[in-house]
N, C-alpha and C. Protein backbone atom coordinates (compact mmCIF):
# COMPACT_ATOMS: atom_id res chain seq x y z
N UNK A 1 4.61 0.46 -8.17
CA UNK A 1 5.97 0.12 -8.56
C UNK A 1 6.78 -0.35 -7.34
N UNK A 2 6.55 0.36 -6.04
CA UNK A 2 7.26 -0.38 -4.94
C UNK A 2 7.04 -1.49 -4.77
N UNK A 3 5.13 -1.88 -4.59
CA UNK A 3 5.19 -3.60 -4.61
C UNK A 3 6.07 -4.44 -5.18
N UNK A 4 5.98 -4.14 -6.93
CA UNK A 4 6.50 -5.05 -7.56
C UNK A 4 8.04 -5.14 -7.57
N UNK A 5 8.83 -3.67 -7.30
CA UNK A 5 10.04 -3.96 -6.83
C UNK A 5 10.39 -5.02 -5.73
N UNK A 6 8.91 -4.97 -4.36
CA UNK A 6 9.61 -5.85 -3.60
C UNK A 6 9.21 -7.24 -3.74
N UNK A 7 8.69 -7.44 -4.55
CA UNK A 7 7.93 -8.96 -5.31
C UNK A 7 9.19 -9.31 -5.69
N UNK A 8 9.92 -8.56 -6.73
CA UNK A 8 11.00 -8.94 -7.51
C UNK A 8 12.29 -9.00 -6.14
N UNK A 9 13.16 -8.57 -5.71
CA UNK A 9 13.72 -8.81 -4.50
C UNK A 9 13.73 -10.17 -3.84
N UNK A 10 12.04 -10.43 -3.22
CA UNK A 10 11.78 -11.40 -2.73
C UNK A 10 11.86 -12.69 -3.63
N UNK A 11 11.32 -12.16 -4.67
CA UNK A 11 11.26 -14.09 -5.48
C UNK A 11 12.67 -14.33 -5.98
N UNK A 12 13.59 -12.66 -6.37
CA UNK A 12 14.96 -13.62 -6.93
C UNK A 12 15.67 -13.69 -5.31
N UNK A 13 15.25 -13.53 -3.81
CA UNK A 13 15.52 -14.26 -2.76
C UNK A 13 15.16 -15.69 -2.77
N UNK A 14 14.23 -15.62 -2.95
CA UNK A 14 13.67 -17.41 -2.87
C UNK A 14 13.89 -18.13 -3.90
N UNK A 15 14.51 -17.18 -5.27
CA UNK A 15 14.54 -18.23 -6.26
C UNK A 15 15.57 -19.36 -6.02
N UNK A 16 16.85 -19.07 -5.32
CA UNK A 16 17.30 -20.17 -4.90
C UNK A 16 17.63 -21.18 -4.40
N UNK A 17 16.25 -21.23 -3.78
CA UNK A 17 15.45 -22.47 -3.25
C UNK A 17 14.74 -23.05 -3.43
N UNK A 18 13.71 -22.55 -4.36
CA UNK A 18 12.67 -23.00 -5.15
C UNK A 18 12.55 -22.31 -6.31
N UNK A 19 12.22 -23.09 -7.39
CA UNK A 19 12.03 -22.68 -8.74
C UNK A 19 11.02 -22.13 -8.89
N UNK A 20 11.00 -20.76 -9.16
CA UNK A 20 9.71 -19.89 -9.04
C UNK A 20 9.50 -19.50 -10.52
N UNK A 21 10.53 -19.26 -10.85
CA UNK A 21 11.02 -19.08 -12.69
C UNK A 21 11.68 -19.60 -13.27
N UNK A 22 12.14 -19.71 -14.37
CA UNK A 22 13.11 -20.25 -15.45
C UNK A 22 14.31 -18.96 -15.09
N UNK A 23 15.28 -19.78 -14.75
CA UNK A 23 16.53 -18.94 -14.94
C UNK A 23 16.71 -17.92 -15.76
N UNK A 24 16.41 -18.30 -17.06
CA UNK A 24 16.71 -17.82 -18.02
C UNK A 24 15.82 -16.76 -18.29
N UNK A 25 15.07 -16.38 -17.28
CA UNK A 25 13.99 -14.88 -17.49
C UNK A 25 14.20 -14.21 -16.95
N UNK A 26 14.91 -14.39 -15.57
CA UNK A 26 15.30 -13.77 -14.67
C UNK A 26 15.92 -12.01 -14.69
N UNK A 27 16.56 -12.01 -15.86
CA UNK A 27 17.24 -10.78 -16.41
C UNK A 27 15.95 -9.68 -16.91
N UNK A 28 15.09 -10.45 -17.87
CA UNK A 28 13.98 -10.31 -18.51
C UNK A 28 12.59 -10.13 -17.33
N UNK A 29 12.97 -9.67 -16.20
CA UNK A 29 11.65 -10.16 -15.26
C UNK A 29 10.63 -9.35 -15.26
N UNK A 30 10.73 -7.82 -15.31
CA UNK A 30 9.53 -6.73 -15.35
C UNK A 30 8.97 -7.00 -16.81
N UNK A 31 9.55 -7.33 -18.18
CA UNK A 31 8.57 -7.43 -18.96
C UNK A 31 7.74 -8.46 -18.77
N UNK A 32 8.94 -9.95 -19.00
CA UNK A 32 8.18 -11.42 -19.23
C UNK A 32 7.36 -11.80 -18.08
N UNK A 33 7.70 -10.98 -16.71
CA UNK A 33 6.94 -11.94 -15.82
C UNK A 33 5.64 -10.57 -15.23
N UNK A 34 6.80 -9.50 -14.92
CA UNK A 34 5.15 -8.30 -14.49
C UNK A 34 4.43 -7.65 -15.54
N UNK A 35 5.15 -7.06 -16.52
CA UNK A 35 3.83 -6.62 -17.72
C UNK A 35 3.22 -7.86 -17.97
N UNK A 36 4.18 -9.13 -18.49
CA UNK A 36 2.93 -9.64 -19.13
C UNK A 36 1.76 -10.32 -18.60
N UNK A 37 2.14 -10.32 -16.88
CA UNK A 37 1.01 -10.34 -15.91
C UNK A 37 -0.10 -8.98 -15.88
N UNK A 38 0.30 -8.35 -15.92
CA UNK A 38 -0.54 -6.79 -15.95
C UNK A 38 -1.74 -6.69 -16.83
N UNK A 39 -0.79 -7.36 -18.03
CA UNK A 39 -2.05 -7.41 -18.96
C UNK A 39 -3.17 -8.28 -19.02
N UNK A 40 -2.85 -9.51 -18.39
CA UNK A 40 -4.10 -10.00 -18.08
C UNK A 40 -5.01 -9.38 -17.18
N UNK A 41 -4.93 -8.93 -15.89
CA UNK A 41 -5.83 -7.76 -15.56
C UNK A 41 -6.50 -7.03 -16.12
N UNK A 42 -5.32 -6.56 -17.43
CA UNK A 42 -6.20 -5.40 -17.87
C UNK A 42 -7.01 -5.81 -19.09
N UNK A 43 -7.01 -7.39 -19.80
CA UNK A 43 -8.07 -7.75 -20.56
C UNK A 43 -9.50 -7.94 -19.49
N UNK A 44 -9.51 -7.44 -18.54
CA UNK A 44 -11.31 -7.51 -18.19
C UNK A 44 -10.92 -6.58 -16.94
N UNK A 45 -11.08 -5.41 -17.31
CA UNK A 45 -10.56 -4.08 -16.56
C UNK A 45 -11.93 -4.07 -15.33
N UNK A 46 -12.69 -4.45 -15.70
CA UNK A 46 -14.01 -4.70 -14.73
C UNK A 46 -13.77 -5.73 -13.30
N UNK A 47 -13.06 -6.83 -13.69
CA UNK A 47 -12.86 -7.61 -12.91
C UNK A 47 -12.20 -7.09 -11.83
N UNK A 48 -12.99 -7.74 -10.54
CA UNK A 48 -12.13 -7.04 -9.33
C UNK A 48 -11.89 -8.66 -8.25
N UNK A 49 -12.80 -9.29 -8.87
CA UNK A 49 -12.83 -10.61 -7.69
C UNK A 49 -11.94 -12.39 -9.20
N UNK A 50 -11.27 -12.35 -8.15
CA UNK A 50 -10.12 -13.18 -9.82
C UNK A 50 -9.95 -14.45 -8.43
N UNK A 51 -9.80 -15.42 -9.71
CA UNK A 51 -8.98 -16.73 -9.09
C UNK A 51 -7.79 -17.14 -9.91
N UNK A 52 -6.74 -17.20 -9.60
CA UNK A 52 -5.30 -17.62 -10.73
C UNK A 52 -5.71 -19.53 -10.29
N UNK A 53 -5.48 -19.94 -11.47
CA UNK A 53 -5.05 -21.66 -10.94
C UNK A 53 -3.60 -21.69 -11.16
N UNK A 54 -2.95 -22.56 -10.13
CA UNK A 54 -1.94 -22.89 -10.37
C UNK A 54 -0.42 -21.73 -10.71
N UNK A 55 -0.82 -20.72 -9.46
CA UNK A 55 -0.44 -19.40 -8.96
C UNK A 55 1.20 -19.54 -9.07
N UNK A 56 1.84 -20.87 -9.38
CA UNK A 56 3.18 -20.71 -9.13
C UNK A 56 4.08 -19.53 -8.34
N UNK A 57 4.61 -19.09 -9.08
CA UNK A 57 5.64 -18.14 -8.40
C UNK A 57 4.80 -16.93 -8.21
N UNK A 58 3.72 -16.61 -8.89
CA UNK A 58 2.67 -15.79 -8.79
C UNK A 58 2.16 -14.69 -9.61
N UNK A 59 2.31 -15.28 -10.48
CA UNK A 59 1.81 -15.10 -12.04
C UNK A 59 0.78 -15.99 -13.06
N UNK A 60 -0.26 -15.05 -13.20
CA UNK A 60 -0.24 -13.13 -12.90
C UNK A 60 -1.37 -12.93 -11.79
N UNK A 61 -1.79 -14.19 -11.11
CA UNK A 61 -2.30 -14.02 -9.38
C UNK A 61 -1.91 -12.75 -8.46
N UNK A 62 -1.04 -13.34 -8.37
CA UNK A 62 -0.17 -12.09 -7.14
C UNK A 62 -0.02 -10.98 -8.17
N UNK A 63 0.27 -10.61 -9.00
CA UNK A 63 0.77 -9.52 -9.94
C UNK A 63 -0.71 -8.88 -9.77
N UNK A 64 -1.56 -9.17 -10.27
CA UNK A 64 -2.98 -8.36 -10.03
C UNK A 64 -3.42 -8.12 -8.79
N UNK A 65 -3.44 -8.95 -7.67
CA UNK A 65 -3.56 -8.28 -6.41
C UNK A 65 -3.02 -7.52 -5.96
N UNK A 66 -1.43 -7.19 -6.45
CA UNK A 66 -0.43 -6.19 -6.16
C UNK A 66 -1.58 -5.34 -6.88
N UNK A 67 -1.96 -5.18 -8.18
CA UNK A 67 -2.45 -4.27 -8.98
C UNK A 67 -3.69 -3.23 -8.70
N UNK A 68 -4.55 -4.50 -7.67
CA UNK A 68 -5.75 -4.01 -6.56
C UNK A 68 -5.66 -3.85 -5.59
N UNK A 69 -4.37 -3.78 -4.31
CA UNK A 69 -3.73 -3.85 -3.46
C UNK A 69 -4.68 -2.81 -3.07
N UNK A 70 -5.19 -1.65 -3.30
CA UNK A 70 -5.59 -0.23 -2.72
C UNK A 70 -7.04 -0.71 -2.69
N UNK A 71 -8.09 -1.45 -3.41
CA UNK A 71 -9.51 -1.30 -3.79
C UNK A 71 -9.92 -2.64 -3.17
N UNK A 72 -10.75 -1.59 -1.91
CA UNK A 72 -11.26 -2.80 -1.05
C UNK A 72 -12.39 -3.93 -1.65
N UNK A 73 -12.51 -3.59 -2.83
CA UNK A 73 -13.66 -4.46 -3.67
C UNK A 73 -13.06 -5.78 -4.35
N UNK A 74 -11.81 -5.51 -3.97
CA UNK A 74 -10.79 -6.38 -4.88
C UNK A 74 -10.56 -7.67 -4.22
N UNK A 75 -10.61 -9.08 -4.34
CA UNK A 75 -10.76 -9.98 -3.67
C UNK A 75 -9.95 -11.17 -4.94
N UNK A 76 -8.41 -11.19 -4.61
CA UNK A 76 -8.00 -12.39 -5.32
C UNK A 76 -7.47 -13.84 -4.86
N UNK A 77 -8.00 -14.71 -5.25
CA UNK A 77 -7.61 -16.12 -4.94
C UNK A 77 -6.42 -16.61 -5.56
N UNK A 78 -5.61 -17.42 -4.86
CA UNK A 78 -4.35 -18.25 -5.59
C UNK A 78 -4.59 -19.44 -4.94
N UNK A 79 -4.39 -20.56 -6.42
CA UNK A 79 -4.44 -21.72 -5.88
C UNK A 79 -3.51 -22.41 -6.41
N UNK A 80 -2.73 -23.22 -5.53
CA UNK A 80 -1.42 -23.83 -5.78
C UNK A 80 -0.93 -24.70 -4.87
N UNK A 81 -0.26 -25.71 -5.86
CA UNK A 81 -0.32 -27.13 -4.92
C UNK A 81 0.59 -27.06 -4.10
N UNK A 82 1.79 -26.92 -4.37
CA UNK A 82 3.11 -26.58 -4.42
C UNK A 82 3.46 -26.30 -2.82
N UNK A 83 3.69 -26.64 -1.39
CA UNK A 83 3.18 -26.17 -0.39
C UNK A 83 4.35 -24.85 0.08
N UNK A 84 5.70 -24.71 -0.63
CA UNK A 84 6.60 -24.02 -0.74
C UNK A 84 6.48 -22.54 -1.80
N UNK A 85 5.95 -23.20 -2.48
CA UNK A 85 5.35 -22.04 -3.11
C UNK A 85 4.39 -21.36 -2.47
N UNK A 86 3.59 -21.88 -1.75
CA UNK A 86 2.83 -21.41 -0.91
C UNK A 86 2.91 -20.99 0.07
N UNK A 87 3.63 -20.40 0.56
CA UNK A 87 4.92 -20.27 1.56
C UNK A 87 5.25 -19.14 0.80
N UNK A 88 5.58 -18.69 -0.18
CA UNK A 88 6.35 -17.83 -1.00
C UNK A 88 5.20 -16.68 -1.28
N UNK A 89 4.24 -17.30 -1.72
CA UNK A 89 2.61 -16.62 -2.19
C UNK A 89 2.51 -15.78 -1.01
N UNK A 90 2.28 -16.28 0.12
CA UNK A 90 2.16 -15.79 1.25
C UNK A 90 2.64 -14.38 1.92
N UNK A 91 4.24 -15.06 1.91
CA UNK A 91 4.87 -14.23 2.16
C UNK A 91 4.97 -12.97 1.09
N UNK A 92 5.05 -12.95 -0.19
CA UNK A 92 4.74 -11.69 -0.91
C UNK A 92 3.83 -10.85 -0.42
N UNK A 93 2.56 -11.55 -0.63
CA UNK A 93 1.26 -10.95 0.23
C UNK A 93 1.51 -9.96 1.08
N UNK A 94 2.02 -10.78 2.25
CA UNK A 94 2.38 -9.83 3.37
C UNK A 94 3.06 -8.78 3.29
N UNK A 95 4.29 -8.67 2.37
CA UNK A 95 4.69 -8.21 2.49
C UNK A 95 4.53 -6.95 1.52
N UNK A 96 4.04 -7.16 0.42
CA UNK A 96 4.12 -5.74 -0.39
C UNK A 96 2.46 -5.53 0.22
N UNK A 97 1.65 -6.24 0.73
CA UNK A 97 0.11 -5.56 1.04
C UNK A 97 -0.44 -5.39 0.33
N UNK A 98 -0.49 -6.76 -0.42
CA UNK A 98 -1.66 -7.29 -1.58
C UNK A 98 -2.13 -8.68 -0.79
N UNK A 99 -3.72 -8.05 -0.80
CA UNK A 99 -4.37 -8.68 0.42
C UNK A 99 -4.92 -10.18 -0.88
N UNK A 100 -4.09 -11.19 -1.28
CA UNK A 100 -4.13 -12.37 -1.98
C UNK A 100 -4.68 -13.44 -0.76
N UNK A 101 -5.74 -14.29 -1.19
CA UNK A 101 -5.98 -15.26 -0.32
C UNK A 101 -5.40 -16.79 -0.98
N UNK A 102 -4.49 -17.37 -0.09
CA UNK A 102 -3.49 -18.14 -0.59
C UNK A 102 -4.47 -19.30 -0.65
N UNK A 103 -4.56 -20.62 -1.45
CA UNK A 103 -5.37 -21.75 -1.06
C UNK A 103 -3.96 -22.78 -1.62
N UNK A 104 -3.88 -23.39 -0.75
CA UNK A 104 -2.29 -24.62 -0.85
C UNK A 104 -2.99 -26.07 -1.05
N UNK A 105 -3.44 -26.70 -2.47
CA UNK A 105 -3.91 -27.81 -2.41
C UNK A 105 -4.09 -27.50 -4.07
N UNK A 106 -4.81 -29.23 -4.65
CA UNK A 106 -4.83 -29.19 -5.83
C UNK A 106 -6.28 -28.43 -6.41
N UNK A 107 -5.75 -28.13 -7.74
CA UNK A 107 -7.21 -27.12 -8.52
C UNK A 107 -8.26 -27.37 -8.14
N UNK A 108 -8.46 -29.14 -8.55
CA UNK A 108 -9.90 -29.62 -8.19
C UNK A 108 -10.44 -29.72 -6.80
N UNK A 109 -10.24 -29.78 -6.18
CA UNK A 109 -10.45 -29.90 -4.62
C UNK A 109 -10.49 -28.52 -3.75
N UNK A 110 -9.89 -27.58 -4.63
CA UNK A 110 -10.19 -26.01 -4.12
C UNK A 110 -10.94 -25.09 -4.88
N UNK A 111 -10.96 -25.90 -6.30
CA UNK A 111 -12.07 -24.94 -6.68
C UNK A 111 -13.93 -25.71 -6.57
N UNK A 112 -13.75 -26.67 -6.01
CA UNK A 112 -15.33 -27.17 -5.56
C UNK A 112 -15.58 -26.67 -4.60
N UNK A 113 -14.69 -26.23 -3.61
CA UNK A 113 -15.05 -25.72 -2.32
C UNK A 113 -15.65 -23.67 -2.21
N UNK A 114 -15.32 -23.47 -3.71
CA UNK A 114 -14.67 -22.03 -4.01
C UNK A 114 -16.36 -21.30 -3.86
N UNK A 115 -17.12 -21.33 -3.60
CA UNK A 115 -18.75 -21.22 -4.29
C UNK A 115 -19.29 -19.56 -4.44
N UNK A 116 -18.14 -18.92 -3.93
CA UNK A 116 -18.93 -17.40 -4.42
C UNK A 116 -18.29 -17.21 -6.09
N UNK A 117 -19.16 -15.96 -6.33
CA UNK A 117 -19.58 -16.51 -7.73
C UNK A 117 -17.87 -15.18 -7.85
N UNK A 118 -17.21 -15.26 -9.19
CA UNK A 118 -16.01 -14.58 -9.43
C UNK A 118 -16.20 -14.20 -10.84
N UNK A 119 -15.47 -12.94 -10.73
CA UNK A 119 -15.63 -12.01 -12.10
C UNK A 119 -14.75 -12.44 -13.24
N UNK A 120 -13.69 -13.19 -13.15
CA UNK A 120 -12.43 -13.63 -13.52
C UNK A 120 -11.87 -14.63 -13.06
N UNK A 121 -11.35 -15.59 -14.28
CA UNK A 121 -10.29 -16.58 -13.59
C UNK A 121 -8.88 -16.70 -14.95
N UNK A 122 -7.81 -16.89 -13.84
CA UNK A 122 -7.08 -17.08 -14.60
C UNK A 122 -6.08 -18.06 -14.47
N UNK A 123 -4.96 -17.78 -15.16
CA UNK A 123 -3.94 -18.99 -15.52
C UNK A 123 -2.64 -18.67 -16.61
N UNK A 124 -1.32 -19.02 -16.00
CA UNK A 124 -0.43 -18.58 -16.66
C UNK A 124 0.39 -20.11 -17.13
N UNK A 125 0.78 -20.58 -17.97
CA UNK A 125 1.88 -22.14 -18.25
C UNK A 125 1.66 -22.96 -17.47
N UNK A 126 -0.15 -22.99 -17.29
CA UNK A 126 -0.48 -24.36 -16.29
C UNK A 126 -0.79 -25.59 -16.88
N UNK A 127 -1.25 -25.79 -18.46
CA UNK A 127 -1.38 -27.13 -18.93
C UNK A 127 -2.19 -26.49 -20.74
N UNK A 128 -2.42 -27.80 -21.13
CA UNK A 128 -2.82 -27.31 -22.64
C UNK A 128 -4.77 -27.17 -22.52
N UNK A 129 -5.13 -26.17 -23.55
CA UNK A 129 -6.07 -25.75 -23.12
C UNK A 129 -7.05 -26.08 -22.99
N UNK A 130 -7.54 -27.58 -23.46
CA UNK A 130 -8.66 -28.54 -22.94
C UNK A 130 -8.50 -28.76 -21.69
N UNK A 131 -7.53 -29.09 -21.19
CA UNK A 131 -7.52 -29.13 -19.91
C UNK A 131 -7.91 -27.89 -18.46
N UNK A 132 -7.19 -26.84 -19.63
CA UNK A 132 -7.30 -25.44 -18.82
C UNK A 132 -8.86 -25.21 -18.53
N UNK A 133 -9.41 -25.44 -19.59
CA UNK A 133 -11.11 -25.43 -19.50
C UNK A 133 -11.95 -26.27 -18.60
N UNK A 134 -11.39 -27.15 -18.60
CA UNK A 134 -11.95 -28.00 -17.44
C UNK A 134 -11.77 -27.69 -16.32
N UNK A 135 -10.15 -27.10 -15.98
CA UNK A 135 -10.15 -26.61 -14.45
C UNK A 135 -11.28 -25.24 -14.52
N UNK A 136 -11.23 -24.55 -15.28
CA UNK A 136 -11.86 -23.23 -14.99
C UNK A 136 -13.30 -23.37 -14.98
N UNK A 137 -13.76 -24.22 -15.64
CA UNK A 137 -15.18 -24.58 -15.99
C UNK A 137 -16.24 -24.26 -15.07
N UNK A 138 -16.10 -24.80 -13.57
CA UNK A 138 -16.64 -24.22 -12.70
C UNK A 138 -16.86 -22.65 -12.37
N UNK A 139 -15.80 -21.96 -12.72
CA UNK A 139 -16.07 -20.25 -12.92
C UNK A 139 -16.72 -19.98 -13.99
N UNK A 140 -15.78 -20.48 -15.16
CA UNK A 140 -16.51 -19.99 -16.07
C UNK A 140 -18.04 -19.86 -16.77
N UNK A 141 -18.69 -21.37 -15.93
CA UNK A 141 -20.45 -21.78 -16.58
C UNK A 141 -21.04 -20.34 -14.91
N UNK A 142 -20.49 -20.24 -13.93
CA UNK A 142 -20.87 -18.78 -13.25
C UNK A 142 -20.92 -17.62 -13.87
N UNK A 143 -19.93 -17.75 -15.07
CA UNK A 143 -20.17 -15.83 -15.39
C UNK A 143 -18.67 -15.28 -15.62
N UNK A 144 -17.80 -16.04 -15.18
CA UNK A 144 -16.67 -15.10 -15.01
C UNK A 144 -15.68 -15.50 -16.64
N UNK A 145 -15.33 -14.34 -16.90
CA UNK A 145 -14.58 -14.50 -18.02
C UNK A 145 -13.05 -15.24 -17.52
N UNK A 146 -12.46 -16.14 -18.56
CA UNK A 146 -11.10 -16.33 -18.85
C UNK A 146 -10.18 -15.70 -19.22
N UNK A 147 -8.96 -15.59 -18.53
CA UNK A 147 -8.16 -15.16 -19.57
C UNK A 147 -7.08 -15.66 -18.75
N UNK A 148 -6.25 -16.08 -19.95
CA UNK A 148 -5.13 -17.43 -20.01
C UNK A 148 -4.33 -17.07 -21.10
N UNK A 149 -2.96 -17.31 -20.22
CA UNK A 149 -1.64 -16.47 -21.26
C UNK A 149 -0.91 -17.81 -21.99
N UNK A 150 -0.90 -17.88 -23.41
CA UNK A 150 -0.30 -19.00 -23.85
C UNK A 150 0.66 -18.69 -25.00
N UNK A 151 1.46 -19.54 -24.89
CA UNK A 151 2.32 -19.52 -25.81
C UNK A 151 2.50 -19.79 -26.76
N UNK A 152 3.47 -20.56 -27.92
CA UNK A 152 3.45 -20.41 -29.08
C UNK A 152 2.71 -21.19 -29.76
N UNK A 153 2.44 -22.06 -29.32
CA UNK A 153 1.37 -23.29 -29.31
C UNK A 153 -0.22 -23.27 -29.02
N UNK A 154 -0.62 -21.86 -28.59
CA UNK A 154 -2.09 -21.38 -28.71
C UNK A 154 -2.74 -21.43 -29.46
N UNK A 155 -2.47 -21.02 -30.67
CA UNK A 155 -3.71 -21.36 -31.76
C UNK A 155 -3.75 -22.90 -32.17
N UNK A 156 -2.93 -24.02 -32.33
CA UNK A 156 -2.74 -24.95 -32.35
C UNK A 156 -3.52 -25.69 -31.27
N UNK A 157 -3.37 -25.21 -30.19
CA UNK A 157 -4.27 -26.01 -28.90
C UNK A 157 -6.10 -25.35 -29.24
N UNK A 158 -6.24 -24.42 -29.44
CA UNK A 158 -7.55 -24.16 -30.07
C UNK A 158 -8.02 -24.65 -31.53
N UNK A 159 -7.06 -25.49 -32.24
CA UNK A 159 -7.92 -26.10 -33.30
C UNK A 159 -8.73 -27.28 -33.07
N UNK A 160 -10.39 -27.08 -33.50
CA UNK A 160 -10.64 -28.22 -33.08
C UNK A 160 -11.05 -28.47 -31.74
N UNK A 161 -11.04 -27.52 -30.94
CA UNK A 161 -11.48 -28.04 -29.80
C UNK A 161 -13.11 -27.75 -29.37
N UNK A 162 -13.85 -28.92 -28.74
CA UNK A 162 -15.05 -29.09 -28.59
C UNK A 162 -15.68 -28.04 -27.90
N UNK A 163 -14.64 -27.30 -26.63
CA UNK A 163 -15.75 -26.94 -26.27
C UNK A 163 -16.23 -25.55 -26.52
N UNK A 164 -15.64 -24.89 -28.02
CA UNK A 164 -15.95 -23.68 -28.74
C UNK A 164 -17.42 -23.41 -28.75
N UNK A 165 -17.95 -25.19 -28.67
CA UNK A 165 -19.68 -24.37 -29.23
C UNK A 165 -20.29 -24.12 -27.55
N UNK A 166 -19.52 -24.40 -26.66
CA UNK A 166 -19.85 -23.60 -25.14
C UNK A 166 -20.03 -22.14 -24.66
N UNK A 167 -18.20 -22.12 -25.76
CA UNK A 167 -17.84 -21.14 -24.82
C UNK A 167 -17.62 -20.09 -26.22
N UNK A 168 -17.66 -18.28 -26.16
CA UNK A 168 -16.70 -17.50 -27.02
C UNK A 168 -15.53 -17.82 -26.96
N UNK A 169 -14.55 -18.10 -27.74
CA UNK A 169 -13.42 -17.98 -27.34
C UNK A 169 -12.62 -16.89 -28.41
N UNK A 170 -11.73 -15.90 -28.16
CA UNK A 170 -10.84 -15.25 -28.75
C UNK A 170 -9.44 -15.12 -28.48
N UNK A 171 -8.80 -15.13 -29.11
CA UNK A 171 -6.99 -15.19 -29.24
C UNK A 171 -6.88 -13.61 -29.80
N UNK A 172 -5.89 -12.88 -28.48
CA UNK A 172 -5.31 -11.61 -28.73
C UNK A 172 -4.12 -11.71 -28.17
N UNK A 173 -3.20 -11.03 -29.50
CA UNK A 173 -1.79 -11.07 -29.24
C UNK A 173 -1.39 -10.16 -27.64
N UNK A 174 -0.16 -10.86 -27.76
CA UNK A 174 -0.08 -10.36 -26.03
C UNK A 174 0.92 -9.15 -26.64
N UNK A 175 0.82 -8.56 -25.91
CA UNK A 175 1.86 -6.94 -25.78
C UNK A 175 3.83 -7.36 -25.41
N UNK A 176 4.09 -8.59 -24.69
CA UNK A 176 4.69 -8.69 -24.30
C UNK A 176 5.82 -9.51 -25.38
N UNK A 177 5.36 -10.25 -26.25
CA UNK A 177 5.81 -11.43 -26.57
C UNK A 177 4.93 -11.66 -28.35
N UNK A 178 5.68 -11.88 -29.18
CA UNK A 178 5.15 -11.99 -30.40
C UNK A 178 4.78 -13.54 -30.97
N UNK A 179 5.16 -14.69 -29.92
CA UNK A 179 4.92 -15.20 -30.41
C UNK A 179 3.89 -16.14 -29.02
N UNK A 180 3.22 -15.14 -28.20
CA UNK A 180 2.74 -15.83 -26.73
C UNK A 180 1.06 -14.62 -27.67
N UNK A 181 -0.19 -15.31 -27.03
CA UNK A 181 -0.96 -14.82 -27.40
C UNK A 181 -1.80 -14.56 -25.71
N UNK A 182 -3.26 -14.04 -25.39
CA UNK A 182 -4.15 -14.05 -24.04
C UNK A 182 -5.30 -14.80 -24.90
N UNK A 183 -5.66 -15.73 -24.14
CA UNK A 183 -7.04 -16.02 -24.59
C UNK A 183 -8.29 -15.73 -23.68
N UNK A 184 -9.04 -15.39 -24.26
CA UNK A 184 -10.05 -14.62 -23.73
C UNK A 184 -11.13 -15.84 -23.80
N UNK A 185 -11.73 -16.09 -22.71
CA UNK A 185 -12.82 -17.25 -22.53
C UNK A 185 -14.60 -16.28 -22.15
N UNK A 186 -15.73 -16.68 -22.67
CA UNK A 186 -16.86 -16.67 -21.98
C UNK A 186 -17.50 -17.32 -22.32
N UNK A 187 -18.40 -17.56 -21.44
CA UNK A 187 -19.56 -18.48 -21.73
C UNK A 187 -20.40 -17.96 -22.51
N UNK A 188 -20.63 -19.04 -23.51
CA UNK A 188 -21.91 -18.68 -24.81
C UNK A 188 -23.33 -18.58 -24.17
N UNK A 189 -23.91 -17.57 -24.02
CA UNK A 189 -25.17 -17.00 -23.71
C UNK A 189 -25.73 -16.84 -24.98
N UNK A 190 -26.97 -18.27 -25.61
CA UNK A 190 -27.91 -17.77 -26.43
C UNK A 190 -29.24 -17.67 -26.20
């Protein structure tokens, strides 16, 4: 709880310099932005080695490394283009002692370079979910489960999409939000 108090501190410090959130959550920040980060962690309670794409303000990247901050087995990646944000990533890190390894460049170009194999990848309001699959794809044909927080428009972005006969995919309502769902990704092993 101290981390995330000083997560919260720090980002509504920096929020007024860089857009780390929507204004308008700001009031709303321990549910909308740290539980409903939490819970992605805790859909693959196993996972200890995670990559967030597109880590923005640092959700739910940084939120789970805060979460493994103590367990030296715990090894999380953030990748984000943003070089101010990255700057921000950083500095959280340091400062609450969530040992996050920052990567400041675009998805594709940091996750080819990424090659140990990861238990988890994730992603919070980074793009619609054909696309999301493609960035993760590289983790995911390794082994590591998905899980990706979407909004009201989730089951809609899963109709129809090709690459179901790849991958499991499941939609579970999020705890946070009634009308935001987690989608749960793995690779189809037959």
């Amino acid at each position: 709880m101290r981390r995330l108090a000083l997560y919260e501190a720090l980002l509504r410090k920096w929020q007024g310099s860089i857009n780390l959130v929507a204004k308008s959550t700001l009031d709303d920040i321990w549910i909308r932005h740290f539980v409903d980060s939490l819970q992605v962690s805790a859909a693959a309670p196993q996972a200890r080695r995670w990559v967030d794409l597109g880590s923005g303000g640092g959700f739910p990247g940084l939120v789970t490394a805060i979460r493994y901050a103590d367990d030296p087995s715990a090894e999380i990646h953030l990748i984000e283009s943003d070089q101010r944000k990255c700057a921000f990533l950083r500095t959280v890190s340091r400062e609450t002692g969530a040992h996050a390894i920052v990567h400041c460049g675009r998805i594709e170009d940091i996750a080819a370079a990424l090659d140990a194999p990861f238990d988890a990848v994730s992603a919070r309001a980074l793009a619609p979910f054909s696309q999301l699959l493609h960035y993760a794809e590289r983790f995911l044909e390794k082994g590591a489960i998905g899980v990706f927080s979407k909004g009201e428009q989730a089951e809609a972005e899963l109709t129809g999409l090709s690459a179901a006969a790849r991958y499991q995919i499941a939609s579970v309502a999020s705890e946070t939000s009634d009308s935001a769902r987690l989608i749960i990704v793995r690779r189809r092993v037959d």
